[in-house]
C-alpha atoms as a PDB file:
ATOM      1  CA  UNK A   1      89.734 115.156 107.823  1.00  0.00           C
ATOM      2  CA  UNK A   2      92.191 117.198 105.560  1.00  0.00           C
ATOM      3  CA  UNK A   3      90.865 118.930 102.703  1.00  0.00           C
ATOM      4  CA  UNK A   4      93.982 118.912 100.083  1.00  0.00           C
ATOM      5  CA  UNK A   5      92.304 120.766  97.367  1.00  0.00           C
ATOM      6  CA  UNK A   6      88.362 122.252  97.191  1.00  0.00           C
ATOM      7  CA  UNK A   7      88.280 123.820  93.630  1.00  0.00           C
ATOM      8  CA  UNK A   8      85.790 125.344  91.977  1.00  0.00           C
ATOM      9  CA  UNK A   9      85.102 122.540  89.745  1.00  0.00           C
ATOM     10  CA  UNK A  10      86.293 119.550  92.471  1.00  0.00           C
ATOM     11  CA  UNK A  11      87.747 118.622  95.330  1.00  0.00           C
ATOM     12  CA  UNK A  12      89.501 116.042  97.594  1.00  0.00           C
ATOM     13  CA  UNK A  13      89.590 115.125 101.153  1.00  0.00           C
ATOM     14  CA  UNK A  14      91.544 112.566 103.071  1.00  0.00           C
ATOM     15  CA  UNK A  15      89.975 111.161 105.945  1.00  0.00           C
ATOM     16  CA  UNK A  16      90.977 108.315 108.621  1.00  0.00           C
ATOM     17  CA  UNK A  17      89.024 104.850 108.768  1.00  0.00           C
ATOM     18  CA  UNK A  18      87.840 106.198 112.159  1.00  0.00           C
ATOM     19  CA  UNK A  19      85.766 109.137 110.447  1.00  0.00           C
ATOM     20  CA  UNK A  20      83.301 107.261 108.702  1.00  0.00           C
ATOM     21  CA  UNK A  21      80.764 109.265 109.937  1.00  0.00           C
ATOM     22  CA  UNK A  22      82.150 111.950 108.638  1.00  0.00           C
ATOM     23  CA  UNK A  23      82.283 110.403 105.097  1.00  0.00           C
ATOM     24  CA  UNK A  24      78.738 108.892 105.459  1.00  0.00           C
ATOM     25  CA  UNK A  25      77.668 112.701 105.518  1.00  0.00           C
ATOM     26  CA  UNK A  26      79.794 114.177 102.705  1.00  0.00           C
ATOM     27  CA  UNK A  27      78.623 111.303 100.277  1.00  0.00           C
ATOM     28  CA  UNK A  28      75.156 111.300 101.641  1.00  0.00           C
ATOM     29  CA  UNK A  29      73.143 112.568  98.367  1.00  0.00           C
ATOM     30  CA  UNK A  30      75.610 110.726  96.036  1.00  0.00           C
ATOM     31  CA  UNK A  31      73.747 107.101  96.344  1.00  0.00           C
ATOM     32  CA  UNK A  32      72.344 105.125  99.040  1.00  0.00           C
ATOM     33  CA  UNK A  33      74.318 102.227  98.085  1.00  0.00           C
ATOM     34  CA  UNK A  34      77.573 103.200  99.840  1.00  0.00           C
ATOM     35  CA  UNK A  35      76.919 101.612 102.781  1.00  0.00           C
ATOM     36  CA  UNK A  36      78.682  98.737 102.065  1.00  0.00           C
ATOM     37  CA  UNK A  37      81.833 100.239 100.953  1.00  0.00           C
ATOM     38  CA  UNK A  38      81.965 102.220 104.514  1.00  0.00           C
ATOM     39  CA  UNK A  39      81.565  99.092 106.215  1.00  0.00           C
ATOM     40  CA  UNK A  40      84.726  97.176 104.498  1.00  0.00           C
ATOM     41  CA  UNK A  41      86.929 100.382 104.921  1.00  0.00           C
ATOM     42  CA  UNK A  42      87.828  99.786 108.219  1.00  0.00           C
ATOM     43  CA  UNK A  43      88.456  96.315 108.012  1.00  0.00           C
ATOM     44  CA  UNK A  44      89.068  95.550 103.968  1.00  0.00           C
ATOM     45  CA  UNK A  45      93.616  94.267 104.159  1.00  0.00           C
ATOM     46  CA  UNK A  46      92.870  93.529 100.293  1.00  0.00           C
ATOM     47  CA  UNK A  47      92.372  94.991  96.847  1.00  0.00           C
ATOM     48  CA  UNK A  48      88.740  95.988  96.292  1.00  0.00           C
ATOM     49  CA  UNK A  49      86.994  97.603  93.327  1.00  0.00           C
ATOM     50  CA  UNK A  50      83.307  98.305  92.644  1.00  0.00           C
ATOM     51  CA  UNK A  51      81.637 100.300  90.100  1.00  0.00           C
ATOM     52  CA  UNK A  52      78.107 102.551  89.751  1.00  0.00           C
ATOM     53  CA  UNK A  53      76.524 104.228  87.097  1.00  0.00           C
ATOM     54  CA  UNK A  54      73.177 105.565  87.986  1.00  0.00           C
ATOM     55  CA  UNK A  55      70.095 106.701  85.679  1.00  0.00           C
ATOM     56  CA  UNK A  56      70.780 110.288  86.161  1.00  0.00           C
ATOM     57  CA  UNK A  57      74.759 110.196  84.934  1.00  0.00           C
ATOM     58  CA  UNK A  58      76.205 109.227  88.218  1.00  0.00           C
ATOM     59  CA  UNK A  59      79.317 107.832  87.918  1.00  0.00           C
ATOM     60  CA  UNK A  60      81.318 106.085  90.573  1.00  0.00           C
ATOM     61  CA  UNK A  61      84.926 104.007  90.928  1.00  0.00           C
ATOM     62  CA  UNK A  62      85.393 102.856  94.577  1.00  0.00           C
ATOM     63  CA  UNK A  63      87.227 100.297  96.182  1.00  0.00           C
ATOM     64  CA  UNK A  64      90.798 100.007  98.057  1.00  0.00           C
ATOM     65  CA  UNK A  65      94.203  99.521  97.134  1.00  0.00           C
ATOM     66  CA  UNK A  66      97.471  98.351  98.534  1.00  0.00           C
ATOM     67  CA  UNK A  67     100.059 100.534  96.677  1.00  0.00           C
ATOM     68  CA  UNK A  68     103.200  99.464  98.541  1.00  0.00           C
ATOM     69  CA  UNK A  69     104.174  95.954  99.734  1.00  0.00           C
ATOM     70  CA  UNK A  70     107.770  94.894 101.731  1.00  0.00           C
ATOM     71  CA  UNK A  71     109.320  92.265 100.180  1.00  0.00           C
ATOM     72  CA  UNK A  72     110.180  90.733 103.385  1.00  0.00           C
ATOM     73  CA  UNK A  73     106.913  90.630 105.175  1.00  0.00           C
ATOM     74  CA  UNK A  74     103.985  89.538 103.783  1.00  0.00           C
ATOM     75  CA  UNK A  75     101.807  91.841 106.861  1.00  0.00           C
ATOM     76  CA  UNK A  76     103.765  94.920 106.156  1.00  0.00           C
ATOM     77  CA  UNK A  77     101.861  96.671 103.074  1.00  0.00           C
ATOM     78  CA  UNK A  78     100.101 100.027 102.942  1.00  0.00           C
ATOM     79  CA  UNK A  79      96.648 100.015 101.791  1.00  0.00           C
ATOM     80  CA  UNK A  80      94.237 103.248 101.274  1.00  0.00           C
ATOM     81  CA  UNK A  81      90.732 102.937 100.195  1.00  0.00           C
ATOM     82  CA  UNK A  82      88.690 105.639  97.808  1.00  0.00           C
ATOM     83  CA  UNK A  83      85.554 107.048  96.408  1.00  0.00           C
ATOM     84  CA  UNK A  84      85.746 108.801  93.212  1.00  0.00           C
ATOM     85  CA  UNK A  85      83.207 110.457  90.929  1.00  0.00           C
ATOM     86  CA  UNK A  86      84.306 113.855  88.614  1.00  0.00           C
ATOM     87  CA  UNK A  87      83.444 116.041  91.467  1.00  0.00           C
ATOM     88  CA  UNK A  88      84.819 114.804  94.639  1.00  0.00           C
ATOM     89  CA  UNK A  89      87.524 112.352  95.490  1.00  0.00           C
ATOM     90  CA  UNK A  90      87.656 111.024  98.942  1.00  0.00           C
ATOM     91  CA  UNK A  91      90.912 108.775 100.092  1.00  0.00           C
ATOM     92  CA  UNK A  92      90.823 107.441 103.598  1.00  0.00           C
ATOM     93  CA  UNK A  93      94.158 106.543 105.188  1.00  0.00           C
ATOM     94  CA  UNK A  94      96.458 107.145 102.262  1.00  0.00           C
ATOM     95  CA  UNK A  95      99.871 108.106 103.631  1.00  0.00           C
ATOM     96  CA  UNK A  96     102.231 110.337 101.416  1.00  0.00           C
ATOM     97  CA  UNK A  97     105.065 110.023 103.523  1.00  0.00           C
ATOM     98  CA  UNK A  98     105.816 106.344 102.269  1.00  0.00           C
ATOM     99  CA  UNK A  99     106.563 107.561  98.936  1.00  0.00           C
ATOM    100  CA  UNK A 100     110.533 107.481  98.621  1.00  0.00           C
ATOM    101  CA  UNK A 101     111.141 109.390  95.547  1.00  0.00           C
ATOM    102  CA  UNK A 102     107.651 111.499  95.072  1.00  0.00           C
ATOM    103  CA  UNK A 103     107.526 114.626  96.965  1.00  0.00           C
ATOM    104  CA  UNK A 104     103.964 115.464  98.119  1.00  0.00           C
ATOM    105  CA  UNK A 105     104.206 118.995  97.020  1.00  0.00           C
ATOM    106  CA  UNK A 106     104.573 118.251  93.601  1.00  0.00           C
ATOM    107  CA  UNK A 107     101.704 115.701  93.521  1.00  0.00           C
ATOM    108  CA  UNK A 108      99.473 118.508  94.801  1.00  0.00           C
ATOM    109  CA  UNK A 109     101.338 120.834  92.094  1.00  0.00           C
ATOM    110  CA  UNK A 110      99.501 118.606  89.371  1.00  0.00           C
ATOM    111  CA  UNK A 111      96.614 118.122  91.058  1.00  0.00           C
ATOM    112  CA  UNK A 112      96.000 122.178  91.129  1.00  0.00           C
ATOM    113  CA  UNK A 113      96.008 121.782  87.532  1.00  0.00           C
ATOM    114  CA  UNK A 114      93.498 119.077  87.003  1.00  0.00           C
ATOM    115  CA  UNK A 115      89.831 119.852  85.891  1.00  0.00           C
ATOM    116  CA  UNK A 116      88.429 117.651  87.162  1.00  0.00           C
ATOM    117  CA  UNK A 117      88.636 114.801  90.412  1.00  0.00           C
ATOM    118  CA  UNK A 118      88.594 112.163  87.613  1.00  0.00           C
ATOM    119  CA  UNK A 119      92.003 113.468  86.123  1.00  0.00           C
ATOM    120  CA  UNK A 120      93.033 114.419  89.618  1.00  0.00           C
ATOM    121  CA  UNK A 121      93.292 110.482  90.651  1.00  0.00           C
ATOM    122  CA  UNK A 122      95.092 109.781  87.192  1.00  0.00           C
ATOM    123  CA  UNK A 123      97.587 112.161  88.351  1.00  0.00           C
ATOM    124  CA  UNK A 124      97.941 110.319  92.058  1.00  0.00           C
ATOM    125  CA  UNK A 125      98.205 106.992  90.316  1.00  0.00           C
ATOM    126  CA  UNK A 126     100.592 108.102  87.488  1.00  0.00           C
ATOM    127  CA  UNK A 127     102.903 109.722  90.115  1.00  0.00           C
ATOM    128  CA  UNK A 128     102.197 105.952  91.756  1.00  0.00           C
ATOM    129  CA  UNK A 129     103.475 104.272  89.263  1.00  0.00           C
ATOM    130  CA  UNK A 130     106.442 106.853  88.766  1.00  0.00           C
ATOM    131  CA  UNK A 131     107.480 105.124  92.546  1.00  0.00           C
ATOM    132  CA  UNK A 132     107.066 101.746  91.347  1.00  0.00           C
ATOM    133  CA  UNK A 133     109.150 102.501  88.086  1.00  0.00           C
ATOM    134  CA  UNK A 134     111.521 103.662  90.402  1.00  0.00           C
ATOM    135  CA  UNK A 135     111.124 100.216  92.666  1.00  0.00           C
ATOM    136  CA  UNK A 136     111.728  98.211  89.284  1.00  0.00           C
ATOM    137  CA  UNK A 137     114.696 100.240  88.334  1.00  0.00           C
ATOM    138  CA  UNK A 138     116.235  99.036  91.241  1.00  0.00           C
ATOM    139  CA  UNK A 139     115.743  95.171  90.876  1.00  0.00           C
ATOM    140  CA  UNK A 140     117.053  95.755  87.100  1.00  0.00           C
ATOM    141  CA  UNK A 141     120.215  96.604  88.870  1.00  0.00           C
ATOM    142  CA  UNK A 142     119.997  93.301  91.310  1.00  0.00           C
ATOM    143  CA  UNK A 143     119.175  91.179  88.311  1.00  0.00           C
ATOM    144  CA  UNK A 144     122.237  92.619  86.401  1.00  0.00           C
ATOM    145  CA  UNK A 145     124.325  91.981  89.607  1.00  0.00           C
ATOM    146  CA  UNK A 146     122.950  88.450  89.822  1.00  0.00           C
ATOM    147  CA  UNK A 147     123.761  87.253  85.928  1.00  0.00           C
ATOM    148  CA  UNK A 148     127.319  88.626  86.577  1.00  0.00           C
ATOM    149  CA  UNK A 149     127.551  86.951  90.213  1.00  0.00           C
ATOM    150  CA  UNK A 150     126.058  83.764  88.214  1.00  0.00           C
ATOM    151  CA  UNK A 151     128.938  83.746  85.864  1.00  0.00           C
ATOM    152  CA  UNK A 152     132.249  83.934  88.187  1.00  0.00           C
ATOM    153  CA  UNK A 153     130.991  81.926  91.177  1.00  0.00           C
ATOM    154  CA  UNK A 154     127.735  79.523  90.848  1.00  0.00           C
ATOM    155  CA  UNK A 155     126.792  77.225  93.654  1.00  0.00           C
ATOM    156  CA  UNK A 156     124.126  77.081  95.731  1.00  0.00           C
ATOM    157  CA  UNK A 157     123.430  80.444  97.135  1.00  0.00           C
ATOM    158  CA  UNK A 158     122.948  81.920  93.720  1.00  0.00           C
ATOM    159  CA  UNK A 159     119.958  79.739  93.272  1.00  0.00           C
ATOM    160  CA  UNK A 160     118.651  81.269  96.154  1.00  0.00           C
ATOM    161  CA  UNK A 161     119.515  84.586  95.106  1.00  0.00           C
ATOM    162  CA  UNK A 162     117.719  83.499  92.163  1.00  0.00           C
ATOM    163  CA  UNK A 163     114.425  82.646  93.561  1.00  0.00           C
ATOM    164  CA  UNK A 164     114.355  85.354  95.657  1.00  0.00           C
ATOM    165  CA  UNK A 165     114.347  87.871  92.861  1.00  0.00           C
ATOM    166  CA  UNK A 166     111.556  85.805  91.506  1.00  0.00           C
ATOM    167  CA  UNK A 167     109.572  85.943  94.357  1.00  0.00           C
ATOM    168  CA  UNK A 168     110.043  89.878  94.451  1.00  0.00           C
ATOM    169  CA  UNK A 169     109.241  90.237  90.911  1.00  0.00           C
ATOM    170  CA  UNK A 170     105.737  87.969  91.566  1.00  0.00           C
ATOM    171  CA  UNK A 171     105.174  90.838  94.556  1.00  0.00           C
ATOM    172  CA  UNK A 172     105.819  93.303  91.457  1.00  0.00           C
ATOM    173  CA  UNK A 173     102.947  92.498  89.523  1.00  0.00           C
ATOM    174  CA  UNK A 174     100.712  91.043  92.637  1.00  0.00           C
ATOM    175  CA  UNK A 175     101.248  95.138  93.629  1.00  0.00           C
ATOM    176  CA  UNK A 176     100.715  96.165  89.723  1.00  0.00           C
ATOM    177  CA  UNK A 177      97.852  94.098  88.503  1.00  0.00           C
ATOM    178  CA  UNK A 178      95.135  95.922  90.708  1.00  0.00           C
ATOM    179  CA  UNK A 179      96.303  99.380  89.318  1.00  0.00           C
ATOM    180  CA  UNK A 180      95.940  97.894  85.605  1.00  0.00           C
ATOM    181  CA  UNK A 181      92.486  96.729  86.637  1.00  0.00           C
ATOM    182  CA  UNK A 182      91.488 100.140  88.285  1.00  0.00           C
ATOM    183  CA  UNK A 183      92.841 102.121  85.323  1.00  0.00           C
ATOM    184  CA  UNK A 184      90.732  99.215  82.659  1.00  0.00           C
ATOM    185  CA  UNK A 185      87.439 100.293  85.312  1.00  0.00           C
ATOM    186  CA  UNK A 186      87.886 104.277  84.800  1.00  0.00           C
ATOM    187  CA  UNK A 187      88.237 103.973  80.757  1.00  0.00           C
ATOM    188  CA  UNK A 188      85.167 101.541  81.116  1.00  0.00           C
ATOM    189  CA  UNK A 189      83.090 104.048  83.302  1.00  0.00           C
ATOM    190  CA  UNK A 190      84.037 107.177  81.663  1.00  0.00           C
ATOM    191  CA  UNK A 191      84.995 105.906  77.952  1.00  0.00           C
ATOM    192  CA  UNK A 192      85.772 109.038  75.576  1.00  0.00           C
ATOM    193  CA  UNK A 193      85.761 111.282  78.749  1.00  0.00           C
ATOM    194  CA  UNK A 194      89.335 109.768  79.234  1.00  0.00           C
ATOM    195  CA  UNK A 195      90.709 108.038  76.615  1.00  0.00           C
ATOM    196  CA  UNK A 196      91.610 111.271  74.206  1.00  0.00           C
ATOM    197  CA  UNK A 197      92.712 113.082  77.988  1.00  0.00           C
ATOM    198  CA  UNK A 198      96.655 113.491  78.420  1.00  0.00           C
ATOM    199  CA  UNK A 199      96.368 112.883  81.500  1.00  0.00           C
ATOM    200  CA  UNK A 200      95.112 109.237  81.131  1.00  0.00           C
ATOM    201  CA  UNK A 201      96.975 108.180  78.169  1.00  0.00           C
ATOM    202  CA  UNK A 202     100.253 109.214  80.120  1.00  0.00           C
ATOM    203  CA  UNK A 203      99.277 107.661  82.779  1.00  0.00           C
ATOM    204  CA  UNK A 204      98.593 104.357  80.826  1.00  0.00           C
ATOM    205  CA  UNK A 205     101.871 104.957  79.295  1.00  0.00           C
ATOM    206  CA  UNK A 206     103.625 104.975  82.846  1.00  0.00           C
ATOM    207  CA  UNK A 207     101.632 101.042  83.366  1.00  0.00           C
ATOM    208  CA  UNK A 208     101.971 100.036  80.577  1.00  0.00           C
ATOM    209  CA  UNK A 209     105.662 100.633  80.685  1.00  0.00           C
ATOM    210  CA  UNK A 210     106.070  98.939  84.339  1.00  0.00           C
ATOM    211  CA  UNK A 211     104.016  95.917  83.051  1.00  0.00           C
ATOM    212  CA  UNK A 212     106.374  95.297  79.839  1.00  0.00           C
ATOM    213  CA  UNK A 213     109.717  95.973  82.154  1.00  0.00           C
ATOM    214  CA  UNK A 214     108.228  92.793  84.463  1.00  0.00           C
ATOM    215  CA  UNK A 215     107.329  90.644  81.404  1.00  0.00           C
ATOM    216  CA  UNK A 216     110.670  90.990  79.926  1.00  0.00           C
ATOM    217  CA  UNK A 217     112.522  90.562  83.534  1.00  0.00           C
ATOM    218  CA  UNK A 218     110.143  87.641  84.166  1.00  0.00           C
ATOM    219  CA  UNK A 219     112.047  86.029  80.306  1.00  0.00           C
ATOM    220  CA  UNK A 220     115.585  86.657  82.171  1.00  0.00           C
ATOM    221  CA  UNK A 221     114.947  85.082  85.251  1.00  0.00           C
ATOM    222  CA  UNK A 222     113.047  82.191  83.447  1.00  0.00           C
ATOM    223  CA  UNK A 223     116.434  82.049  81.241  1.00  0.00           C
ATOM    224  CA  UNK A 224     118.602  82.118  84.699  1.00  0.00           C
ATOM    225  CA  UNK A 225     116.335  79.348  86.021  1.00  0.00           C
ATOM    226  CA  UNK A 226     117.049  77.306  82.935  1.00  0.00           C
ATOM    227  CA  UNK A 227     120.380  77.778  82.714  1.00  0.00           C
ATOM    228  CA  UNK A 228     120.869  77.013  86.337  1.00  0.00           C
ATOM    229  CA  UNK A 229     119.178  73.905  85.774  1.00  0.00           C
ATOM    230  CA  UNK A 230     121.219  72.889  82.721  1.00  0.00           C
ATOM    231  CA  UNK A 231     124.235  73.304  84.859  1.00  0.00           C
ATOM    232  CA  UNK A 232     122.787  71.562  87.368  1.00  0.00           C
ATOM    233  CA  UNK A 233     121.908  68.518  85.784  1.00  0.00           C
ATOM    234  CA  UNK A 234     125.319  68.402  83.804  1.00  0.00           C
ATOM    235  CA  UNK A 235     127.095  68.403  87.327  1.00  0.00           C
ATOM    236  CA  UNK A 236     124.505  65.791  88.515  1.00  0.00           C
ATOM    237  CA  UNK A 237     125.830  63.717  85.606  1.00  0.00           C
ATOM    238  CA  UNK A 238     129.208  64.587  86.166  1.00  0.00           C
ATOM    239  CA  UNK A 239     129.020  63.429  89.874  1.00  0.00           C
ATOM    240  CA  UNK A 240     127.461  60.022  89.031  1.00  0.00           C
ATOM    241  CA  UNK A 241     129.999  59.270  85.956  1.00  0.00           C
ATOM    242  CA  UNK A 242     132.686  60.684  88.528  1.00  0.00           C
ATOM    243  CA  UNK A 243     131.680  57.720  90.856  1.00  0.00           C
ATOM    244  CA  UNK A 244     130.819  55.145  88.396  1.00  0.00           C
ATOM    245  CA  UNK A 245     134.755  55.469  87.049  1.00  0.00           C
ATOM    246  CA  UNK A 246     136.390  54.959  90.291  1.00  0.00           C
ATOM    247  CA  UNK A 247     134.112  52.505  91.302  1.00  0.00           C
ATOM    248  CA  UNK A 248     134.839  50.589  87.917  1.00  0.00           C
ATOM    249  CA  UNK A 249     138.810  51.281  88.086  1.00  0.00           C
ATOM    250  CA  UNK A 250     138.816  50.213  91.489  1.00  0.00           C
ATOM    251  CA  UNK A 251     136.619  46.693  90.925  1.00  0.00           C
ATOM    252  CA  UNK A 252     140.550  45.093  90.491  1.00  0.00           C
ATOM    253  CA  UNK A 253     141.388  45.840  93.727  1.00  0.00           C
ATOM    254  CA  UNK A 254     138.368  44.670  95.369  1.00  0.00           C
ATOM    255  CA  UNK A 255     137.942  41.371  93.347  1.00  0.00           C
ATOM    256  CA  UNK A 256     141.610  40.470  93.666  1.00  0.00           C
ATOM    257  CA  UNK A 257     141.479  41.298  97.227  1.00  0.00           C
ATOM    258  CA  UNK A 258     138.097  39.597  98.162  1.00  0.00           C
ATOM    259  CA  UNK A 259     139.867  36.852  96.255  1.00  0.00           C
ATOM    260  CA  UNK A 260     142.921  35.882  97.917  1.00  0.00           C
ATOM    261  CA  UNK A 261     141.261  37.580 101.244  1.00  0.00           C
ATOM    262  CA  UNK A 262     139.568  34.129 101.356  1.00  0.00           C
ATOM    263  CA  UNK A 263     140.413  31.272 104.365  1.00  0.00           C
ATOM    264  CA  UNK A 264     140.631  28.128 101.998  1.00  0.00           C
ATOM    265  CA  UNK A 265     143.364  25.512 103.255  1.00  0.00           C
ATOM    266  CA  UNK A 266     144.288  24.965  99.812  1.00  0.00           C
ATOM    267  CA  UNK A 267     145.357  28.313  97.807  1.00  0.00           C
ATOM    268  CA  UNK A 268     148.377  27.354  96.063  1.00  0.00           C
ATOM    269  CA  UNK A 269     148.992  31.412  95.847  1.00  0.00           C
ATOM    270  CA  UNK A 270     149.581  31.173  99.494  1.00  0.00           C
ATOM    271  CA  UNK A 271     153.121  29.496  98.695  1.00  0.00           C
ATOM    272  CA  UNK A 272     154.291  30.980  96.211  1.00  0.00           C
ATOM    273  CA  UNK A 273     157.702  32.750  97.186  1.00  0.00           C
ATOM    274  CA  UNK A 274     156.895  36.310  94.599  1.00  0.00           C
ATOM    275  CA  UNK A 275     152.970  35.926  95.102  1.00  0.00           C
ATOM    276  CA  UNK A 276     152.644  39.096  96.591  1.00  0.00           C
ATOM    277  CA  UNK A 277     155.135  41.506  94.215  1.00  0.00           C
ATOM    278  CA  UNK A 278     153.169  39.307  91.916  1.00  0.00           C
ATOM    279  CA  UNK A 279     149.688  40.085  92.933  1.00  0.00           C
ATOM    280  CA  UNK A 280     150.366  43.952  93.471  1.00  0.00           C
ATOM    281  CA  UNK A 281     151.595  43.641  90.083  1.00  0.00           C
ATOM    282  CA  UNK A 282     148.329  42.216  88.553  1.00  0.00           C
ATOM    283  CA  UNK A 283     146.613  44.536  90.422  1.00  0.00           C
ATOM    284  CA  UNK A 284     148.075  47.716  88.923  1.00  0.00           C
ATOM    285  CA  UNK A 285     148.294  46.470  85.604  1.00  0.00           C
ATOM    286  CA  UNK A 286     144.296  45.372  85.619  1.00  0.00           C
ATOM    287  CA  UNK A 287     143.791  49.075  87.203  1.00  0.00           C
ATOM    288  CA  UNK A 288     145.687  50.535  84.159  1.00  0.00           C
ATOM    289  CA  UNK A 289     144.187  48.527  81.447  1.00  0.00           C
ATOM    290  CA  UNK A 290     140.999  49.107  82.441  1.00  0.00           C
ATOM    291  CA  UNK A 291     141.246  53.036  83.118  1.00  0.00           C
ATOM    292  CA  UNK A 292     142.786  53.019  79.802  1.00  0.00           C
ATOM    293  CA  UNK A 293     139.873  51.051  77.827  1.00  0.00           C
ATOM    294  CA  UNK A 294     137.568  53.586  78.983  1.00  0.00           C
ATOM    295  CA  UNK A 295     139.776  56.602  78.178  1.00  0.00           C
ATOM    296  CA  UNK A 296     139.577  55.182  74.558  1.00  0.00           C
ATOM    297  CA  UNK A 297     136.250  54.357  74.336  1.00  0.00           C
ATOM    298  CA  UNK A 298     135.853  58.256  75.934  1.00  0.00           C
ATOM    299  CA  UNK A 299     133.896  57.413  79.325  1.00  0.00           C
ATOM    300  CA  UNK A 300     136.329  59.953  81.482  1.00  0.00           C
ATOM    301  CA  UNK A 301     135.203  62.614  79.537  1.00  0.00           C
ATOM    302  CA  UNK A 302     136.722  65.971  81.249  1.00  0.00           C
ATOM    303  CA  UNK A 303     136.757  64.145  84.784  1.00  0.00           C
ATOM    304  CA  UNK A 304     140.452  64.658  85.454  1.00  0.00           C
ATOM    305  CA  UNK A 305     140.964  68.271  84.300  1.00  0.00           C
ATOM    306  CA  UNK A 306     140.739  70.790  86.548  1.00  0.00           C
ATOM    307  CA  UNK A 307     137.482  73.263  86.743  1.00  0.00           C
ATOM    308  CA  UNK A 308     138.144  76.746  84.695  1.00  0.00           C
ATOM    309  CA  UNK A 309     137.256  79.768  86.035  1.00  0.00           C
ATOM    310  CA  UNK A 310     134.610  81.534  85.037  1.00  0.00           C
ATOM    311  CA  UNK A 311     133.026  78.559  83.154  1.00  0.00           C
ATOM    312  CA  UNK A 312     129.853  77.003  83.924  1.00  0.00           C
ATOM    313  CA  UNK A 313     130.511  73.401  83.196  1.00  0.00           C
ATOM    314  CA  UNK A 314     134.218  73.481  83.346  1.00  0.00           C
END
């Protein structure tokens, strides 16, 4: 057990899952309902919350909650579980050192300053939430990379690209939604006792700024995934008329040839002393004629210019 701050008005201790024991004892006069929670904290992999508010003014947020997920692999996440009430907040196997951009110190810093263990945990999960801003800030900069990556070169391994950032941004608010729902429990339990505090509205300020980053990242990639579609389906199009005008400019060739390609005894072609200048001839002049009927009616469209740079359909 580590004891990171014991206050005069609250404190907090970190324990292991292997010290339930030890937690069993500290919580002991609190309610004889925790049982259950110690049971799942060894074992609980997923997001948990549970609330209790006793006769006497009790009030208690518990639960667990994974607060850092690799986009890779769906077993590598880092869950801690807790027990809160204003007095006391207990964390079992929360590890600081994940944190890439939040120093420990200065978590503990703020903490000194709460007055309570109720504004205490706002300060853990606004600092939280300061990494995942952090996190986010980073896939802005990979979904920036990918619309400019989109426009000079599109083929198939942008669309990739492009569903992978979707999947990471679904991880996003899989990782983000439990936090929303724990901060929507604490302003339930503890109503006015939080929602004039500083603490909690800046802390509400810090999720509800991560939440409308997502939504509005979630529009661009739906916009990328539309557009990509577009172009897709105009190429699609472009690749069938493609083959539908050779195969029709080349129907000459193969019904002139299947023609005279036949074994009849009497094919008066067969004698004829310029029947092959003369069915060459017919041939290319059929070929012609016919590309040039649908060049006037406009069925080549762009299919003999050359692809533009930079463009998306040319």
């Amino acid at each position: 057990m580590k004891k990171y701050r014991n206050g005069e008005n609250w404190s907090w201790y970190q324990f292991e899952k292997d010290e339930i024991n030890d937690i069993k004892q500290l919580i002991a006069n609190d309610t004889c309902s925790n049982t259950e929670w110690l049971k799942k904290v060894p074992k609980n992999k997923i997001n948990l919350l549970k609330i209790e508010i006793h006769e006497e003014g009790k009030k208690i947020v518990k639960g667990s909650l994974i607060y850092k997920q690799s986009f890779e692999d769906e077993l590598d996440y880092e869950i801690f579980h807790f027990y809160l009430t204003k007095e006391r907040l207990i964390t079992v196997d929360l590890d600081l050192s994940v944190f890439k951009y939040i120093n420990a110190d200065s978590i503990f810093e703020q903490m000194d300053r709460a007055e309570n263990a109720l504004d205490g945990f706002l300060i853990f999960i606004g600092e939280l939430m300061n990494e995942m801003l952090y996190g986010i800030d980073q896939y802005e900069e990979a979904l920036k990379k990918l619309i400019w990556t989109m426009h000079k070169k599109n083929d198939i391994s942008i669309l990739d690209k492009i569903y992978k950032l979707r999947h990471e941004l679904l991880l996003w608010k899989n990782i983000l939604i439990p936090i929303k729902e724990l901060k929507m429990t604490i302003e339930e339990v503890y109503l006015s006792e939080v929602n004039e505090g500083e603490i909690f509205i800046r802390t509400c300020k810090r999720i509800e700024r991560a939440i409308e980053l997502l939504n509005e990242y979630e529009h661009e990639i739906d916009s990328i995934i539309k557009l990509e579609e577009i172009i897709s389906s105009h190429r699609g199009n472009e690749i069938m008329k493609t083959l539908t005008v050779i195969t029709t400019v080349f129907t000459p060739v193969m019904a002139l040839g299947a023609l005279w390609g036949m074994n009849f005894r009497n094919m008066p072609e067969l004698e004829w002393k310029y029947g092959y200048l003369f069915s060459i001839l017919l041939i290319i002049a059929s070929t012609i004629l016919i590309y040039w009927f649908m060049h006037v009616k406009g069925w080549t469209g762009d299919l003999l210019k050359g692809r533009k740079k930079g463009s998306f359909f040319k």
